[in-house]
Protein backbone atom coordinates (compact mmCIF):
# COMPACT_ATOMS: atom_id res chain seq x y z
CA UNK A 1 75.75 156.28 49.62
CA UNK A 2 78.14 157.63 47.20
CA UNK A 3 80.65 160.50 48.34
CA UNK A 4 79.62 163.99 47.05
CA UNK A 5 81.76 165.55 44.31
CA UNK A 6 84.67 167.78 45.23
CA UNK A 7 82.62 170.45 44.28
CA UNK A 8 79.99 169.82 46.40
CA UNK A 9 81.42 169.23 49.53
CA UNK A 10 83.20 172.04 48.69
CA UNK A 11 80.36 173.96 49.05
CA UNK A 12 79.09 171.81 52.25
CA UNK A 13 82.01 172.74 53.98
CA UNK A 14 82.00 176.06 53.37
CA UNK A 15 78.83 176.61 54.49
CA UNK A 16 79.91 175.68 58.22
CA UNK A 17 80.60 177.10 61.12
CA UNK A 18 83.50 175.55 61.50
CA UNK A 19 84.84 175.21 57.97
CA UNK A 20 86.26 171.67 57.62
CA UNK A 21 85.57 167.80 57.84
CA UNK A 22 85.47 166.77 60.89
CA UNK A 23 87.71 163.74 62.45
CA UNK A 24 85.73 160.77 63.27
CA UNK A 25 87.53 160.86 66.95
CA UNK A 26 85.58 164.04 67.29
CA UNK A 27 82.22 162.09 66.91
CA UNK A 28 83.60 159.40 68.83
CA UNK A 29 84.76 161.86 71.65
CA UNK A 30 80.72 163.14 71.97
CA UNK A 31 79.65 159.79 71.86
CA UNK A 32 81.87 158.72 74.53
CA UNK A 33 80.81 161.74 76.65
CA UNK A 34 77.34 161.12 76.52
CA UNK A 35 77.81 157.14 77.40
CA UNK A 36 79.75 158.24 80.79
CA UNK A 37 78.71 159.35 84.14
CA UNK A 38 79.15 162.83 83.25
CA UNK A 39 76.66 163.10 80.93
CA UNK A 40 74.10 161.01 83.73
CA UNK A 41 71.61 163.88 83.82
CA UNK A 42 71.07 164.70 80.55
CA UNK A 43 68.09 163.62 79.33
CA UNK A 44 66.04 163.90 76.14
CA UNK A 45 69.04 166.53 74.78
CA UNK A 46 70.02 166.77 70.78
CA UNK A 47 73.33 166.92 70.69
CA UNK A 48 74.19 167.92 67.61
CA UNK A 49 77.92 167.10 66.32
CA UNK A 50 77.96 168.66 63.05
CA UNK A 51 80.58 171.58 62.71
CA UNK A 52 77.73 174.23 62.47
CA UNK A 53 75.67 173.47 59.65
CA UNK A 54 72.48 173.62 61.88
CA UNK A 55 73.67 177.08 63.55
């Protein structure tokens, strides 16, 4: 995969909920969430990490 042009994410971003990039330690935070005992009843769940774009 290439990166997308300035322009276009740009226009990716925008389109958000949250308008910006994410960090990776906020993917990492979700991942680490659902690998623990606190997330032990959650089952067959989407849990989607994506700043909005699916909102």
């Amino acid at each position: 995969m290439e990166p997308p042009s300035p322009e276009a994410l740009k226009a990716m971003v925008s389109a958000l909920a949250i308008p910006r990039v994410s960090d990776p330690a906020e993917t990492a935070a979700v991942i680490a969430f659902l690998a623990s005992p606190a997330a032990s009843y959650i089952t067959g769940a989407v849990i989607d990490s994506n700043g909005g774009y699916t909102a």
